[in-house]
C-alpha atoms as a PDB file:
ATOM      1  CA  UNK A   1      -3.811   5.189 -51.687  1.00  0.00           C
ATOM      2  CA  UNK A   2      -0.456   6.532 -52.322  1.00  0.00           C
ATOM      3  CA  UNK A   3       2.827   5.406 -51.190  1.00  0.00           C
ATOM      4  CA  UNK A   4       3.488   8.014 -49.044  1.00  0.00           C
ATOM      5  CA  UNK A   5      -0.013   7.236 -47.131  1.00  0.00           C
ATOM      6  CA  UNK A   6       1.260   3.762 -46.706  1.00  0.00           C
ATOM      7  CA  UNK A   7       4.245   4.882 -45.016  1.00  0.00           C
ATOM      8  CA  UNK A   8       2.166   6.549 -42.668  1.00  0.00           C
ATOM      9  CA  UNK A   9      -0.030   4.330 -41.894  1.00  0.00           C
ATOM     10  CA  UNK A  10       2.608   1.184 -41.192  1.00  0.00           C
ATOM     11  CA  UNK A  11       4.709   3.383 -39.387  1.00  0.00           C
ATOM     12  CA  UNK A  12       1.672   4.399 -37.300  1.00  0.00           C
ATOM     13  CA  UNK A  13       0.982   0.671 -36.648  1.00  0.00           C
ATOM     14  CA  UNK A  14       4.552  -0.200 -35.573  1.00  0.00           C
ATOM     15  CA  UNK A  15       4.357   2.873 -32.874  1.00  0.00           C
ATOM     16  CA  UNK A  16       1.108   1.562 -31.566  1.00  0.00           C
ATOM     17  CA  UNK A  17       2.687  -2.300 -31.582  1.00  0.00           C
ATOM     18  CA  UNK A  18       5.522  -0.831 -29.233  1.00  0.00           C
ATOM     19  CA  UNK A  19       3.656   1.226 -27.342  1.00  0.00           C
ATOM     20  CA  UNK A  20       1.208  -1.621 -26.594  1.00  0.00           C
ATOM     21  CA  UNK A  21       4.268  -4.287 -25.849  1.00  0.00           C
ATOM     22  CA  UNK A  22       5.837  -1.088 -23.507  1.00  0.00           C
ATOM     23  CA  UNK A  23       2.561  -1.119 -22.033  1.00  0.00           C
ATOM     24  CA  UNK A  24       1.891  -4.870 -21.315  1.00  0.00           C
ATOM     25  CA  UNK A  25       5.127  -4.784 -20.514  1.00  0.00           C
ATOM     26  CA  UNK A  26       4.448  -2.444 -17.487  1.00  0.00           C
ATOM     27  CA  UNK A  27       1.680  -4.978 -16.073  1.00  0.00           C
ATOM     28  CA  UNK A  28       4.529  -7.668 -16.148  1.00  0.00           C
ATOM     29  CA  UNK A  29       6.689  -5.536 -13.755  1.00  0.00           C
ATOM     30  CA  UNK A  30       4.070  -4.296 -11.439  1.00  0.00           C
ATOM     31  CA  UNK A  31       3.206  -7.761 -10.994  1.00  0.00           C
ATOM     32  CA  UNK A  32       6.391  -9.306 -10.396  1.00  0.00           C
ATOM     33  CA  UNK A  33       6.886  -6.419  -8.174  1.00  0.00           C
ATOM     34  CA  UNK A  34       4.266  -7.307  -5.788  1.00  0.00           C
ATOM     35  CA  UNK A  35       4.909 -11.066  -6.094  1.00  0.00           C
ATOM     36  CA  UNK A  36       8.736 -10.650  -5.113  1.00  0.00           C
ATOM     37  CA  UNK A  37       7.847  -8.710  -1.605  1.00  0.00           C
ATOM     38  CA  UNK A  38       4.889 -11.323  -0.946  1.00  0.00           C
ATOM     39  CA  UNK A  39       6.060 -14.988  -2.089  1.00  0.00           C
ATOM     40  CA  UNK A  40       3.403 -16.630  -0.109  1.00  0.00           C
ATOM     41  CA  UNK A  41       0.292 -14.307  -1.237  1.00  0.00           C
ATOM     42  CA  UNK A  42      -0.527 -13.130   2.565  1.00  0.00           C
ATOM     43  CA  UNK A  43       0.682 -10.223   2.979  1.00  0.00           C
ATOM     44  CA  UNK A  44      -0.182  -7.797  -0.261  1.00  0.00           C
ATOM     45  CA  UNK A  45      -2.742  -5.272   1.530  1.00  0.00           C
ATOM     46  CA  UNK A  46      -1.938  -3.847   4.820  1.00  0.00           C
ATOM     47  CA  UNK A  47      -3.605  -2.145   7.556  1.00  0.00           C
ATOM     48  CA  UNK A  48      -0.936   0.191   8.304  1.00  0.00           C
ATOM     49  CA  UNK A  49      -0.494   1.991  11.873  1.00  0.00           C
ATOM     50  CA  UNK A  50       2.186   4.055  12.940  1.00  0.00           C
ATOM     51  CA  UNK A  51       3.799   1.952  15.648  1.00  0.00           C
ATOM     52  CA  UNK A  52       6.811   0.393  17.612  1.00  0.00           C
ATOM     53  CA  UNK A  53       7.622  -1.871  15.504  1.00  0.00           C
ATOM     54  CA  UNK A  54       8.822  -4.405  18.450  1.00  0.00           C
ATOM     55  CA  UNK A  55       6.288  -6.215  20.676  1.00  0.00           C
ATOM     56  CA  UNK A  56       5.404  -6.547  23.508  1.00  0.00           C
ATOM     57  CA  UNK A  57       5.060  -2.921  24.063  1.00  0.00           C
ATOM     58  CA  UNK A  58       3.792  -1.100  27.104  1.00  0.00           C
ATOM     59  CA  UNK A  59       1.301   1.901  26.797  1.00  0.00           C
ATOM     60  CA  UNK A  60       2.469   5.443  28.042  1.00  0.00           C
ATOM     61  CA  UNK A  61      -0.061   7.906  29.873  1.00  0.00           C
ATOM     62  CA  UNK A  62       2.313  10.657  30.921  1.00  0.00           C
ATOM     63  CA  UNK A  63       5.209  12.492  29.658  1.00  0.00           C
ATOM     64  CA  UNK A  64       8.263  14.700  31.216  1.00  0.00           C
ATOM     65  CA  UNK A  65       7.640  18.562  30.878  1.00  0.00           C
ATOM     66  CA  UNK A  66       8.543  20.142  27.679  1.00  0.00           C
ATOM     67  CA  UNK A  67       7.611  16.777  25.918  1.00  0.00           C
ATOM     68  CA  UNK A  68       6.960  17.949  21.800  1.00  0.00           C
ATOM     69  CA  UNK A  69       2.960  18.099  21.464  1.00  0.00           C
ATOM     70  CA  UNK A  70       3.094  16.025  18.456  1.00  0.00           C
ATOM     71  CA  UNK A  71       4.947  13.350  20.496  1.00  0.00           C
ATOM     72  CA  UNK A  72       2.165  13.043  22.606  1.00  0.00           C
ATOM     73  CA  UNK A  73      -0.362  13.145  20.213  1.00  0.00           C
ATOM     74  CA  UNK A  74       1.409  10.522  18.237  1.00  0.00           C
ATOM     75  CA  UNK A  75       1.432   8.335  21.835  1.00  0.00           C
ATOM     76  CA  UNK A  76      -2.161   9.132  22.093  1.00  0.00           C
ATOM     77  CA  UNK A  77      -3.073   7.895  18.317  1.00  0.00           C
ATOM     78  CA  UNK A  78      -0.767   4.777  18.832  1.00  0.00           C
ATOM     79  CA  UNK A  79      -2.393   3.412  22.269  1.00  0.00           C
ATOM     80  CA  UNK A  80      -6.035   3.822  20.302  1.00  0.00           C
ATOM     81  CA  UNK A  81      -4.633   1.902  17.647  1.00  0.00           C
ATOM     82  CA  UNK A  82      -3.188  -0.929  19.950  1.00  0.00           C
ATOM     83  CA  UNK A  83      -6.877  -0.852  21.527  1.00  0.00           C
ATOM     84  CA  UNK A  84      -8.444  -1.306  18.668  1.00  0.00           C
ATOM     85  CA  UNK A  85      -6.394  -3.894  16.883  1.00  0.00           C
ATOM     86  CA  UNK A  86      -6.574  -5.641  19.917  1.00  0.00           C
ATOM     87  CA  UNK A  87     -10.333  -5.620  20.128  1.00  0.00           C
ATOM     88  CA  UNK A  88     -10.238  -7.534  16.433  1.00  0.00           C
ATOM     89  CA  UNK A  89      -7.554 -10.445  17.591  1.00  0.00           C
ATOM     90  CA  UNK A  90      -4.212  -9.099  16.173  1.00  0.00           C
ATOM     91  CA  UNK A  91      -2.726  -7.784  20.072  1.00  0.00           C
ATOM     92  CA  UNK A  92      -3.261  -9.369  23.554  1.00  0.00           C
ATOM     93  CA  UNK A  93      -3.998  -6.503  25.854  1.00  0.00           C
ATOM     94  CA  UNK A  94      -2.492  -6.925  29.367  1.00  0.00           C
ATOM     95  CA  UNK A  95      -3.440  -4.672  32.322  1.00  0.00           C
ATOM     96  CA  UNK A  96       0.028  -4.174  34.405  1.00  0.00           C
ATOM     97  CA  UNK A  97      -1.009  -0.980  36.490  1.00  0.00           C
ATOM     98  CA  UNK A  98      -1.686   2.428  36.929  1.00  0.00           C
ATOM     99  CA  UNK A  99      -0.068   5.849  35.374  1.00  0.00           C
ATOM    100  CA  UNK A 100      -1.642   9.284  36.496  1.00  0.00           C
ATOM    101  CA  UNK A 101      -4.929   7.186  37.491  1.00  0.00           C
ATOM    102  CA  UNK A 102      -5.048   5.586  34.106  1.00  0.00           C
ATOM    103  CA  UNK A 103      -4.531   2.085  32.834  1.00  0.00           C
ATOM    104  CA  UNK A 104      -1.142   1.038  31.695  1.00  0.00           C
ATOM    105  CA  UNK A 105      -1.831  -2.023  28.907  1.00  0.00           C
ATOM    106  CA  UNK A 106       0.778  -4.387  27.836  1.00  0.00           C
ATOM    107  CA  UNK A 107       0.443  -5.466  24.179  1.00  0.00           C
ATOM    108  CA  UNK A 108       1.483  -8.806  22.631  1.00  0.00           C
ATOM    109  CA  UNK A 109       1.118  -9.781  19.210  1.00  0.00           C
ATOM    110  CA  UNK A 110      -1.299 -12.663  19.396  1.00  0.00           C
ATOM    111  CA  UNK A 111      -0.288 -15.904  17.105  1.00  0.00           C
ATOM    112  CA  UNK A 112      -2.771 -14.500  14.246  1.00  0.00           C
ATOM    113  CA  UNK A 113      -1.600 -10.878  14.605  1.00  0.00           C
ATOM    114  CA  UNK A 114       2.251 -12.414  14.509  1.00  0.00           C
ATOM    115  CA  UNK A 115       1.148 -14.309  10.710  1.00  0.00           C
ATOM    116  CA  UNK A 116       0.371 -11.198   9.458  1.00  0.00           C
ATOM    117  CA  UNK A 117       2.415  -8.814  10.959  1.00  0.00           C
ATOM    118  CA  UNK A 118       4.671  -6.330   8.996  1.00  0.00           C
ATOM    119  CA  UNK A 119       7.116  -3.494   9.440  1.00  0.00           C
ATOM    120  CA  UNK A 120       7.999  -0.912   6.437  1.00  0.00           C
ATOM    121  CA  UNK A 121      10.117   2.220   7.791  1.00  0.00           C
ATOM    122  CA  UNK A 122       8.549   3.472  10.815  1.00  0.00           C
ATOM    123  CA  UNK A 123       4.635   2.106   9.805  1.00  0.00           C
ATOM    124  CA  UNK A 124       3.466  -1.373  11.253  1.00  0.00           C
ATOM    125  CA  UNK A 125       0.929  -2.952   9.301  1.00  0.00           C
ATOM    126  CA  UNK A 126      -0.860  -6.306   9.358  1.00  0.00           C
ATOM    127  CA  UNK A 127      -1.131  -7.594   5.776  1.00  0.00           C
ATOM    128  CA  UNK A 128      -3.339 -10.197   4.138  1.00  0.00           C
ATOM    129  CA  UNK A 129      -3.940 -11.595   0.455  1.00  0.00           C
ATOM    130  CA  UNK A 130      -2.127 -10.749  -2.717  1.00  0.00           C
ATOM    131  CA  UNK A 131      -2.486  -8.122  -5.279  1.00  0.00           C
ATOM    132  CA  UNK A 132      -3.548  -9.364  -9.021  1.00  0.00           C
ATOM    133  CA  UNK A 133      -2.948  -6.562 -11.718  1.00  0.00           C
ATOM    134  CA  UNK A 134      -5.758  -6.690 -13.838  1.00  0.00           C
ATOM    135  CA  UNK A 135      -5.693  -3.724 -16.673  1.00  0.00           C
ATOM    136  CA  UNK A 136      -3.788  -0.971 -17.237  1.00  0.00           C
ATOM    137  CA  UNK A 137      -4.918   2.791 -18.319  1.00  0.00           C
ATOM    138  CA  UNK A 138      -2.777   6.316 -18.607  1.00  0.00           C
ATOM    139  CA  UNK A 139      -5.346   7.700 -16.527  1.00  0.00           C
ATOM    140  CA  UNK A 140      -8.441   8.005 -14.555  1.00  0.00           C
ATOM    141  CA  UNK A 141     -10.989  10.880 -14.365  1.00  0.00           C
ATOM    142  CA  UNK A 142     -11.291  10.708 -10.496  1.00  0.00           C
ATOM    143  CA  UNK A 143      -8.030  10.750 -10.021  1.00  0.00           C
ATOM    144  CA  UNK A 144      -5.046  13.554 -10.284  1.00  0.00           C
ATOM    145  CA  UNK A 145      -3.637  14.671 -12.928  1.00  0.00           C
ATOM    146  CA  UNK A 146      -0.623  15.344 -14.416  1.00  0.00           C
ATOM    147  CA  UNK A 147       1.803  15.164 -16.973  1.00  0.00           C
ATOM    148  CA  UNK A 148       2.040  11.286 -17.984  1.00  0.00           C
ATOM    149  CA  UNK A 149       5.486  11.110 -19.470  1.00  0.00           C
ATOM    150  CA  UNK A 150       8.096  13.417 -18.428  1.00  0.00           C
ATOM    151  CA  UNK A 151      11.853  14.005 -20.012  1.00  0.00           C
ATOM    152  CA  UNK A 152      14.086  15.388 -17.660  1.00  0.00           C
ATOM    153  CA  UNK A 153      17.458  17.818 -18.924  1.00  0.00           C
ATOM    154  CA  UNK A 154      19.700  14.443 -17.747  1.00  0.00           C
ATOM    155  CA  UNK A 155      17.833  12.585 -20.230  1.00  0.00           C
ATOM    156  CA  UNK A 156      15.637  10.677 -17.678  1.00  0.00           C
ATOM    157  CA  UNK A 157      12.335   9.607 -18.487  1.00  0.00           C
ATOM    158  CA  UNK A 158       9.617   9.221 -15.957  1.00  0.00           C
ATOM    159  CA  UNK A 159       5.747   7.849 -17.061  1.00  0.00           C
ATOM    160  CA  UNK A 160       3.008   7.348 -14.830  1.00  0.00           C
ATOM    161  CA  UNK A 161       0.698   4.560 -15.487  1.00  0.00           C
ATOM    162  CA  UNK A 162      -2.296   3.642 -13.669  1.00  0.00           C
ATOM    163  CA  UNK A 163      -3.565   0.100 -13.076  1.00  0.00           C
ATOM    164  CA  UNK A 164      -6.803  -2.103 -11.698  1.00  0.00           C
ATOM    165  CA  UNK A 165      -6.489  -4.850  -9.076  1.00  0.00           C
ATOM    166  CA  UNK A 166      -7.750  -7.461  -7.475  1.00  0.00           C
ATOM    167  CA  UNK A 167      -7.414  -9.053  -4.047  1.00  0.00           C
ATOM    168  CA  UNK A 168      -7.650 -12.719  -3.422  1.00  0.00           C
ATOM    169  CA  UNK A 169      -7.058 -15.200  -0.832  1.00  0.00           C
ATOM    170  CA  UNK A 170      -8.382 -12.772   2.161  1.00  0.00           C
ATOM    171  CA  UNK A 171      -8.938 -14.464   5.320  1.00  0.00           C
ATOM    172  CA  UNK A 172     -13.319 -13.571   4.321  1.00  0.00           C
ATOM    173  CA  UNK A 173     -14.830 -14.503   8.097  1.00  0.00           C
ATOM    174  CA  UNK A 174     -12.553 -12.294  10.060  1.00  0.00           C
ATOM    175  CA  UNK A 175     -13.047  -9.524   7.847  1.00  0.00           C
ATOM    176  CA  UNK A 176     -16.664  -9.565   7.942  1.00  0.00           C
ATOM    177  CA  UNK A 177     -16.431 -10.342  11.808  1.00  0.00           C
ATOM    178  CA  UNK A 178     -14.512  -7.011  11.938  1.00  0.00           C
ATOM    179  CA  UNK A 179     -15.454  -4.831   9.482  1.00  0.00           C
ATOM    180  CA  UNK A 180     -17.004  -2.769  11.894  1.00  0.00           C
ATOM    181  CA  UNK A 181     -13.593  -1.925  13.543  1.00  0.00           C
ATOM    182  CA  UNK A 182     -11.626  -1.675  10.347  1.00  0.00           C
ATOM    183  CA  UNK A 183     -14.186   0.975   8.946  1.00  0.00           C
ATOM    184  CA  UNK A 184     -14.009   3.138  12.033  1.00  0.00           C
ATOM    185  CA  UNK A 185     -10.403   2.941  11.928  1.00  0.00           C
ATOM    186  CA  UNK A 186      -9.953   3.153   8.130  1.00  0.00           C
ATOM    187  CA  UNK A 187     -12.892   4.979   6.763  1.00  0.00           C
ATOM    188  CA  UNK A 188     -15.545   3.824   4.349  1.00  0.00           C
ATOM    189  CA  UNK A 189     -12.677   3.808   1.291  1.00  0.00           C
ATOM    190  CA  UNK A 190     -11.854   0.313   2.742  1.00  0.00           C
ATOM    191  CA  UNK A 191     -14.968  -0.956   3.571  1.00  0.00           C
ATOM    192  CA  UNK A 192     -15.390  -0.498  -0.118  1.00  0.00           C
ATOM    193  CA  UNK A 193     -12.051  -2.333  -1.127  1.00  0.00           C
ATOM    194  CA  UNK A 194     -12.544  -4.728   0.820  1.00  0.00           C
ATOM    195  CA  UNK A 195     -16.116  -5.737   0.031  1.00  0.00           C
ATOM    196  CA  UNK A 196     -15.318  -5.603  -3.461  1.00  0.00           C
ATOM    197  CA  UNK A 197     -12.142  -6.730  -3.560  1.00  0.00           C
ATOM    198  CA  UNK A 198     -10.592  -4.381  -6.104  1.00  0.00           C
ATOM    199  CA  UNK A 199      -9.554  -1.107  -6.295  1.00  0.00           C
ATOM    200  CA  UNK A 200      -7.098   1.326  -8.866  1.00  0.00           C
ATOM    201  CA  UNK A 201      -4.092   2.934  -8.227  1.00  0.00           C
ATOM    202  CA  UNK A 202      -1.042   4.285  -9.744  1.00  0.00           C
ATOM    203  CA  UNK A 203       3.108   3.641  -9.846  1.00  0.00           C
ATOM    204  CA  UNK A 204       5.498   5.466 -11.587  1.00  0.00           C
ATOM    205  CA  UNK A 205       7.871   3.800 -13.671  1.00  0.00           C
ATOM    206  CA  UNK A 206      11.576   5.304 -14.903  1.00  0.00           C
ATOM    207  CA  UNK A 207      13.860   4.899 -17.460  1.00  0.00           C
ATOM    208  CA  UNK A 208      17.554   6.368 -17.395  1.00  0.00           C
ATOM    209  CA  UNK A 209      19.333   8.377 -20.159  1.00  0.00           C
ATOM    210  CA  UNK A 210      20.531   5.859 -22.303  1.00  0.00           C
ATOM    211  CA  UNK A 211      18.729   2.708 -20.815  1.00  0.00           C
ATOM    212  CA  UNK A 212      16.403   0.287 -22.498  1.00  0.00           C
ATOM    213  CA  UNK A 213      14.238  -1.061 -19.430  1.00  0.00           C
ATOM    214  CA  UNK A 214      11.308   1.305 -17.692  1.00  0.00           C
ATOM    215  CA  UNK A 215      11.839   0.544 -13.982  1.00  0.00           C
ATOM    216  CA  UNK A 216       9.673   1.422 -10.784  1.00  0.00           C
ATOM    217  CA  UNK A 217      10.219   4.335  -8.796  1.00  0.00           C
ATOM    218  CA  UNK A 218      10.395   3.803  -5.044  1.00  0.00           C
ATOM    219  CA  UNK A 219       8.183   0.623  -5.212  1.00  0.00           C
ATOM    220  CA  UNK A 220       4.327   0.750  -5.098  1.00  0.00           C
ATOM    221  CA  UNK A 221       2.609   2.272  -1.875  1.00  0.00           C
ATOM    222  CA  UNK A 222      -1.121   2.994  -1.445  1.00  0.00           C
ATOM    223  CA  UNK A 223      -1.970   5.379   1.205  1.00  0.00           C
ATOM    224  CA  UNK A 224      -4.907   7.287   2.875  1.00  0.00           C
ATOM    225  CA  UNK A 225      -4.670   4.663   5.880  1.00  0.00           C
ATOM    226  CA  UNK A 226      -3.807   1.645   3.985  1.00  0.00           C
ATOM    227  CA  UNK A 227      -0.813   0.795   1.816  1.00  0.00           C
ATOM    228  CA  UNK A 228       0.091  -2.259  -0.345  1.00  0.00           C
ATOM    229  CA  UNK A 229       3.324  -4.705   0.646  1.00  0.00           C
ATOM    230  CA  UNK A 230       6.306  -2.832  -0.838  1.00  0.00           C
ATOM    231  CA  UNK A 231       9.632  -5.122  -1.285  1.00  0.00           C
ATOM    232  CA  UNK A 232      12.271  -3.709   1.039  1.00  0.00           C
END
């Protein structure tokens, strides 16, 4: 083998030695990430509902003309939601009267409800367990595609890394006690989670013109009814 073949080759090696450090690296922050916003390992997987976020909160059956359609059907969605979280232990649901012949219902967040209760921007969520990072990959064949490292004309880098994770220390009897709820609020996607305790996702980490350290963009949220405990 000649010289210049040598070159090659160690310079080869030392790429895929800082790649793979970069990349182990990324598991490290993701981690940490999660950790920070849940010190106590509750709270790393809500159930996520768009609500008031201050309880006790009274139901609403009618509206003053002209009210915005997708204000009501956002009332609508939230009182089913309040039913139905109630019906699994996490409200208190208080009859106080009557509106246009229906039921007005009082909500409280009961003790178990308040453990696990959580408010990002305008989406309540009750949240349980913590998130373990278990592998990372540059991509998935179920899931979208794009570009996986991207320079911007300011010199900005952007990468988007994908990762597998666990869940641990769920609260196991309630769920299974109310799976039946959670899956006709949720969908089968987290029955599936949940029973298995693991799922994949992605995060998109950044690093500025100039900089040394990859950082993550706008923390880590899961969605499609769920989303994972992003630090504030």
């Amino acid at each position: 083998m000649n010289m210049k073949a040598i070159l090659i080759l160690i310079l080869a090696g030392i790429v895929f030695l800082l790649t793979k450090c970069d990349f182990s690296h990324f598991k490290e922050k993701i981690q940490q990430e999660y950790d920070a916003s849940n010190p106590n390992g509750d709270k790393g997987f809500c159930l996520s509902f768009s609500g008031k976020g201050v309880y006790p909160y009274t139901s609403i059956n009618t509206f003053p003309p002209y009210t915005d359609a997708l204000d009501i059907i956002g009332n609508n969605r939230l009182n089913q939601s309040l039913h139905a979280f109630s019906q699994i232990g996490l409200f208190s649901e208080e009859p106080t009267g009557e509106d246009d012949g229906k039921p007005i219902y009082r909500y409280s967040l009961t003790p178990f409800g308040q453990q696990h209760f959580y408010r990002q921007s305008s989406t309540d969520g009750f949240c349980f367990g913590r998130i373990v990072v278990q592998s990372l990959k540059k991509s998935y064949k179920d899931m979208p595609t794009d570009n996986y490292e991207v320079t911007y004309i300011s010199g900005r880098k952007k990468k988007r890394v994908y990762f597998d994770f666990t869940i641990e220390n769920l609260p196991e009897d309630w769920l299974k006690a109310n799976m039946p709820f959670i899956k006709e609020l949720y969908g089968e996607e987290i029955e599936e989670l949940l029973s298995e305790k693991e799922g994949r996702y992605r995060v998109y980490f950044a690093k500025e013109a100039g900089a040394k350290e990859w950082h993550i963009v706008n923390g880590i949220i899961i969605h499609n009814g769920f989303f994972l405990h992003q630090r504030d």
